[in-house]
Protein backbone atom coordinates (compact mmCIF):
# COMPACT_ATOMS: atom_id res chain seq x y z
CA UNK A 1 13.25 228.56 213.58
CA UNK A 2 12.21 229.31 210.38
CA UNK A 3 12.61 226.54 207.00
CA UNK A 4 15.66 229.07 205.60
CA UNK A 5 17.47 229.06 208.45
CA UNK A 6 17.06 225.33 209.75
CA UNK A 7 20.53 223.62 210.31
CA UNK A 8 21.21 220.95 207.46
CA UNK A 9 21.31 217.05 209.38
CA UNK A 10 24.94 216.07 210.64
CA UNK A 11 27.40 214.48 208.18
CA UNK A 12 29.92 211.99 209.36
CA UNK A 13 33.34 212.60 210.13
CA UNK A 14 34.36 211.01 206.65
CA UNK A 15 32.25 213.02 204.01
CA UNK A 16 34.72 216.04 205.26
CA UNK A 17 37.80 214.24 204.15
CA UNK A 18 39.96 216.33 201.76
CA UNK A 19 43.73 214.95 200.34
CA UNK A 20 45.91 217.68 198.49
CA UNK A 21 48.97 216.75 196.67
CA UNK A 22 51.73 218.51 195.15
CA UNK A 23 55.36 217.99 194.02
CA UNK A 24 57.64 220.52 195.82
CA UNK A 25 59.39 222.65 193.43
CA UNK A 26 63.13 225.31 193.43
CA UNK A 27 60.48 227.96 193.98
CA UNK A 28 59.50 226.68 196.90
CA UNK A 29 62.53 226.58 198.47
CA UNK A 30 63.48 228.62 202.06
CA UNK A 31 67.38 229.92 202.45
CA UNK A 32 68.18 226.55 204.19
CA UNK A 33 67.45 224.84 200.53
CA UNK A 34 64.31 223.52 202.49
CA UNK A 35 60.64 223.79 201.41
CA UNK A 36 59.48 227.30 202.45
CA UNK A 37 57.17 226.58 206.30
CA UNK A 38 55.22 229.43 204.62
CA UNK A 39 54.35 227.46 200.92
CA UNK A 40 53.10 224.47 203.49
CA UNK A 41 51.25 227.17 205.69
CA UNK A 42 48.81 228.04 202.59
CA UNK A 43 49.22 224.23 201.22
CA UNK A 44 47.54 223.20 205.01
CA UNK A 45 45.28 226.46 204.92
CA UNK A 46 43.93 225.34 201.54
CA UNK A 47 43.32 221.56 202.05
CA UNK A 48 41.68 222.46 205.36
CA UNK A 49 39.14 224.94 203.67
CA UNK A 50 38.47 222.34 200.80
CA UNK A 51 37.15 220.32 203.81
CA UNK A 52 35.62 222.98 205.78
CA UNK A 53 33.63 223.90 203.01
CA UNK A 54 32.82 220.18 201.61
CA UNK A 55 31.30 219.71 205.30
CA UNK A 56 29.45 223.14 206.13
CA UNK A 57 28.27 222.81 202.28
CA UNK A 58 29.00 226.69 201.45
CA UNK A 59 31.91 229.17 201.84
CA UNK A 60 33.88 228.72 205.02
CA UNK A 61 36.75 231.18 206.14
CA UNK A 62 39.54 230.78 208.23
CA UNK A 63 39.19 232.60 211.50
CA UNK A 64 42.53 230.97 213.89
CA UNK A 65 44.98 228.86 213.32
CA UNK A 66 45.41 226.83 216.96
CA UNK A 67 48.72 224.65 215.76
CA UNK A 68 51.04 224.42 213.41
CA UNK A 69 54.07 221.72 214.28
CA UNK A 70 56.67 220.83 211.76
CA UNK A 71 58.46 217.74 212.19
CA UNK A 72 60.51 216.85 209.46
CA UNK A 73 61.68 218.93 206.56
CA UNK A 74 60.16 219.22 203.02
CA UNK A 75 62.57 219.17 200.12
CA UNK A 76 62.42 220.09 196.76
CA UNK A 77 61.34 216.51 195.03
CA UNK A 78 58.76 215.43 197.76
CA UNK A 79 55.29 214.83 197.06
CA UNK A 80 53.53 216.04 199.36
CA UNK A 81 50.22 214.83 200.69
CA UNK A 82 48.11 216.69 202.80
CA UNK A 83 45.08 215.07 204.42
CA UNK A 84 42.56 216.96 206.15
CA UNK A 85 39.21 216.77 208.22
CA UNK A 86 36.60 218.05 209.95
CA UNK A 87 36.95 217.30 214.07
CA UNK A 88 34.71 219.56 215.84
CA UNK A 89 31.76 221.44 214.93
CA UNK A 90 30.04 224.46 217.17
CA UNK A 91 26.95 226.79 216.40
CA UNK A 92 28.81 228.63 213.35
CA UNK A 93 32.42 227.29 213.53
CA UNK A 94 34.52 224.03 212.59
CA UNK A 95 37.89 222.54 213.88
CA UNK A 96 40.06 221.49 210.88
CA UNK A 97 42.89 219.07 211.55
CA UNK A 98 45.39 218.80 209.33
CA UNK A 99 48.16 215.58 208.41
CA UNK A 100 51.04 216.52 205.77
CA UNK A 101 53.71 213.92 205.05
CA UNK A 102 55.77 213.66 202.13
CA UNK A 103 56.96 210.74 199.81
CA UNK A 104 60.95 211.78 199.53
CA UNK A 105 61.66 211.78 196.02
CA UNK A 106 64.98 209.65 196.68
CA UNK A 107 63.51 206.64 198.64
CA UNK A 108 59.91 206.94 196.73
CA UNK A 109 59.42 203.07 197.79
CA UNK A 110 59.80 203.67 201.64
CA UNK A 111 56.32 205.30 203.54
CA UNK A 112 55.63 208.80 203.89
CA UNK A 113 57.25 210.70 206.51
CA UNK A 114 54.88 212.82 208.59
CA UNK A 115 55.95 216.43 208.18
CA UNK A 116 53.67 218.57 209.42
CA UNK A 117 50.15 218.85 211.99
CA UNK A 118 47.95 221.50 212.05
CA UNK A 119 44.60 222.43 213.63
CA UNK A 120 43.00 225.44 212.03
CA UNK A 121 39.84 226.80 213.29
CA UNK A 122 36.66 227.77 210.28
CA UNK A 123 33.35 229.87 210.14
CA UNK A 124 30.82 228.99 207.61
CA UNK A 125 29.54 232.37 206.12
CA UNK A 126 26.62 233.61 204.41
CA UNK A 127 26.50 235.35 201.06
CA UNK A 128 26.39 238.81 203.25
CA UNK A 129 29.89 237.44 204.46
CA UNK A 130 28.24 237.19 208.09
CA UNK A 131 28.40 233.59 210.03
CA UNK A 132 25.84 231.12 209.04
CA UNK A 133 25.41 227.81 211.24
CA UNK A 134 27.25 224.54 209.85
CA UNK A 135 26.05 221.29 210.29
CA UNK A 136 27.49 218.76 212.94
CA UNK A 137 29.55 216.53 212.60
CA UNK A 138 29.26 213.07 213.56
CA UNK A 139 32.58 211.19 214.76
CA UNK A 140 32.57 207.50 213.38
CA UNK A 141 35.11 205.74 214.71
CA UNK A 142 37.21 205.92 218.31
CA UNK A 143 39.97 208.04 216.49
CA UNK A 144 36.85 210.32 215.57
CA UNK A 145 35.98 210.61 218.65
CA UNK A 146 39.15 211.81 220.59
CA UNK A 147 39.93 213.68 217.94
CA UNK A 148 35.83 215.73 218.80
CA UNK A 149 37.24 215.50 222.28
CA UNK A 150 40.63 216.95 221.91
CA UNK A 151 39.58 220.00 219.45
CA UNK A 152 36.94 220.73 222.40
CA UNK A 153 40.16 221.03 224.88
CA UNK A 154 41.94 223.16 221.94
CA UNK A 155 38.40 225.44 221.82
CA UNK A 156 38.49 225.94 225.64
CA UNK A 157 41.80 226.81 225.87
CA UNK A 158 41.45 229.41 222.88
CA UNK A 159 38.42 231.12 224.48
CA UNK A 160 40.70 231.14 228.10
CA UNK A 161 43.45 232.54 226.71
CA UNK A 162 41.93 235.11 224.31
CA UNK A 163 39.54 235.82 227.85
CA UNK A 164 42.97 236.10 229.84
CA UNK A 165 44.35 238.75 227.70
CA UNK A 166 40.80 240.99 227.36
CA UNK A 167 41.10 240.81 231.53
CA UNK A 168 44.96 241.54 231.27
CA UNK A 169 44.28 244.64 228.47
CA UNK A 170 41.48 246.09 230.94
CA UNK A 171 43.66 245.77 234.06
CA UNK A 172 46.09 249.06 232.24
C-alpha cells in the first residue's frame, strides 16, 4: 500500500459527535400544523454528514438511509436538537445514527422529548467523486459498542435484502 493511499489511524467513537439545533418555524409546517417529516429528513441528513465527514476527515455522501422512526411530533416553537454519530465503519463506508428530540416551546423547563431515530448509511469520496477508505472507528464505551454491533446487523440485513431482490429481478 502505497504512503497516499494508507488509511488514517482509528478515531474514537466521540471525535464523530455532531449536535444541530434549530427553532422550528410556520414554514416548516406539514397540513396537520405539524413540523414537515421532510424539513427533519434533511435536518437528520445534514447533522449526520457533519459527522460523517468530521470522522472520515473529507467529503462523505449519503448512499442509504436504513431507518427513519418518528415518535413524537415537532411543532412550530420546538428547538430542536439533533445529535449524531459515527457507529460503524467498513472499507469505504460509515453507519450514522441519528437522535432528534425537541425542547417544546410551552414546557421549555421539562426534558426533551425524543422525536425522531435515524440510521443513515455514508461513503467517504475522493476529489474524483469515487470512494476513498475512511478510518475506523473505535467504540469507547458499552453503548459504543452495541451500537458497532447493531449497525453490523443493520449492514447484513441491507446487503440480504438488496441480494434478495437482484435473485428475485433475475428469476423474470
Amino acid at each position: 500500500m502505497s504512503e497516499q493511499s494508507a488509511v488514517p489511524a482509528g478515531k474514537p467513537t466521540s471525535y464523530s459527535r455532531v449536535t444541530l439545533s434549530r427553532i422550528m418555524t410556520a414554514v416548516d409546517v406539514n397540513l396537520y400544523g405539524t413540523v414537515h417529516g421532510g424539513v427533519l429528513m434533511k435536518f437528520i441528513d445534514d447533522v449526520a454528514g457533519a459527522s460523517a465527514a468530521r470522522h472520515s476527515g473529507g467529503t462523505a455522501v449519503t448512499a442509504a438511509i436504513d431507518e427513519i422512526v418518528f415518535s413524537d411530533p415537532v411543532r412550530v416553537g420546538d428547538l430542536v436538537h439533533a445529535h449524531a454519530q459515527v457507529n460503524w465503519t467498513g472499507r469505504t463506508s460509515m453507519e450514522v445514527g441519528v437522535r432528534v428530540v425537541a425542547e417544546r416551546w410551552d414546557t421549555a423547563e421539562e426534558a426533551p422529548v425524543r422525536v425522531a431515530t435515524a440510521y443513515l448509511v455514508f461513503v467517504g469520496v475522493d476529489v474524483a467523486g469515487g470512494p476513498r477508505e475512511v478510518r475506523p472507528v473505535l467504540p469507547e464505551t458499552p453503548a459504543d459498542e452495541r451500537r458497532f454491533r447493531e449497525a453490523e446487523i443493520r449492514r447484513e440485513h441491507r446487503l440480504a435484502r438488496r441480494e434478495a431482490i437482484q435473485r428475485h429481478r433475475g428469476s423474470r
